[in-house]
Protein backbone atom coordinates (compact mmCIF):
# COMPACT_ATOMS: atom_id res chain seq x y z
CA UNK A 1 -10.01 12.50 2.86
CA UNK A 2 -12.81 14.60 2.53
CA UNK A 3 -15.17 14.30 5.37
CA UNK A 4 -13.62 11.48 7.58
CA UNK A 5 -10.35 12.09 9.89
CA UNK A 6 -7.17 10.71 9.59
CA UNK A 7 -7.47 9.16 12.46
CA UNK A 8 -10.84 7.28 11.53
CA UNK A 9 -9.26 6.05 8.30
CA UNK A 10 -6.55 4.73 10.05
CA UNK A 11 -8.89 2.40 12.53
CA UNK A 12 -9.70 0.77 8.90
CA UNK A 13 -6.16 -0.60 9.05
CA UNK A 14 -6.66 -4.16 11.61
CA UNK A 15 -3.13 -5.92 12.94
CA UNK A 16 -4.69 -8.98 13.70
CA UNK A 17 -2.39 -12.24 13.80
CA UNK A 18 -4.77 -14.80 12.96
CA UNK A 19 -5.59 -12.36 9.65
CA UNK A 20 -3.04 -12.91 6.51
CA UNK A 21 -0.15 -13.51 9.49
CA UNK A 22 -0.75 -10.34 11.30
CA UNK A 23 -0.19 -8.20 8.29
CA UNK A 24 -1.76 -4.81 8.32
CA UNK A 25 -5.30 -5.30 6.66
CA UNK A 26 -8.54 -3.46 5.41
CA UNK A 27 -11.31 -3.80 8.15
CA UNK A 28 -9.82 -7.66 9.01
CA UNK A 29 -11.44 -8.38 5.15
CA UNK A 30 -8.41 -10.05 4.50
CA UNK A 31 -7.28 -7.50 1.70
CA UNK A 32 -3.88 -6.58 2.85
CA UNK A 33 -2.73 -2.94 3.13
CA UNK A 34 0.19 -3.87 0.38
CA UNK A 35 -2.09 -5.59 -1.75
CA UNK A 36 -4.23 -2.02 -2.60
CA UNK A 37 -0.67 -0.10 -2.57
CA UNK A 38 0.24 -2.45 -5.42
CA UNK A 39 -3.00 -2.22 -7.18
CA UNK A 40 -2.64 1.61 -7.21
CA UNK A 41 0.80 1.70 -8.28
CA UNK A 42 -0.12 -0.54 -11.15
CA UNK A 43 -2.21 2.06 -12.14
CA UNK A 44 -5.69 0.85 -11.09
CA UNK A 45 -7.80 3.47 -10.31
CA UNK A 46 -9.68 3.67 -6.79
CA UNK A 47 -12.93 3.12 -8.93
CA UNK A 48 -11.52 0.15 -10.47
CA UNK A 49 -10.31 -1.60 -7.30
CA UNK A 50 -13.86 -0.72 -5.76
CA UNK A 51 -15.48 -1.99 -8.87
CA UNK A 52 -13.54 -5.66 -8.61
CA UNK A 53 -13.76 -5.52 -4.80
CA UNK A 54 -17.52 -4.51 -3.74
CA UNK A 55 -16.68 -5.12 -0.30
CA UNK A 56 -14.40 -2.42 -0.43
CA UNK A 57 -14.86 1.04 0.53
CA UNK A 58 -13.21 4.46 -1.13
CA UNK A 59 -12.49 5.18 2.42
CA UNK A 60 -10.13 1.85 2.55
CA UNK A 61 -8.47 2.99 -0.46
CA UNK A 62 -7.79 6.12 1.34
CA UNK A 63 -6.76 4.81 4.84
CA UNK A 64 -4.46 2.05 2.64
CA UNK A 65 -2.70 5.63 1.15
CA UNK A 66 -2.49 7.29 4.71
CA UNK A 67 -1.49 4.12 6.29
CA UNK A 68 1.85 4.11 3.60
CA UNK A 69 2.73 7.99 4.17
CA UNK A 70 2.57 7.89 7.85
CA UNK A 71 5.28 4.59 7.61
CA UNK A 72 7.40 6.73 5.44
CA UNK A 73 7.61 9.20 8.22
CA UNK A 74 9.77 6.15 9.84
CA UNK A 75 13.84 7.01 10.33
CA UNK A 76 14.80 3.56 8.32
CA UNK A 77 14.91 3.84 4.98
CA UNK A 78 14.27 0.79 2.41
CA UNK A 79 16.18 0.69 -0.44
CA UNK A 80 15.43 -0.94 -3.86
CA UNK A 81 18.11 -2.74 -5.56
């Protein structure tokens, strides 16, 4: 996160209900949160996304990754079967 605060990356993330059903998004560009998280663990690359997404930023990718570890700091637990 060099250069921009955590808590600049995280005003990427828009909650917006008329946006994919409310569901936390990228700058309200209609790229869910989950939907970067999944491209990452697939093992895309942050260039790669950027390169099939122009309209993303490497600071999206980042606030998507900060967004995830500050809901793990959540009590619940969700377990995979």
């Amino acid at each position: 996160m060099a250069g921009t605060s955590p808590e600049e990356l995280l005003k990427r993330i828009t909650l917006d209900p008329e946006i994919n059903h409310g569901q936390p998004t990228l700058r309200g560009l209609r790229y869910p949160v989950r939907v970067i998280l999944e491209l990452l663990a697939s093992g895309m690359t942050p260039e790669e996304i950027l390169e099939d997404h122009p309209d993303l930023e490497r600071e999206d990718i980042q606030a998507a990754l900060l967004y995830a570890a500050r809901l793990s700091e959540v009590g619940a637990v969700l377990r995979v079967a």
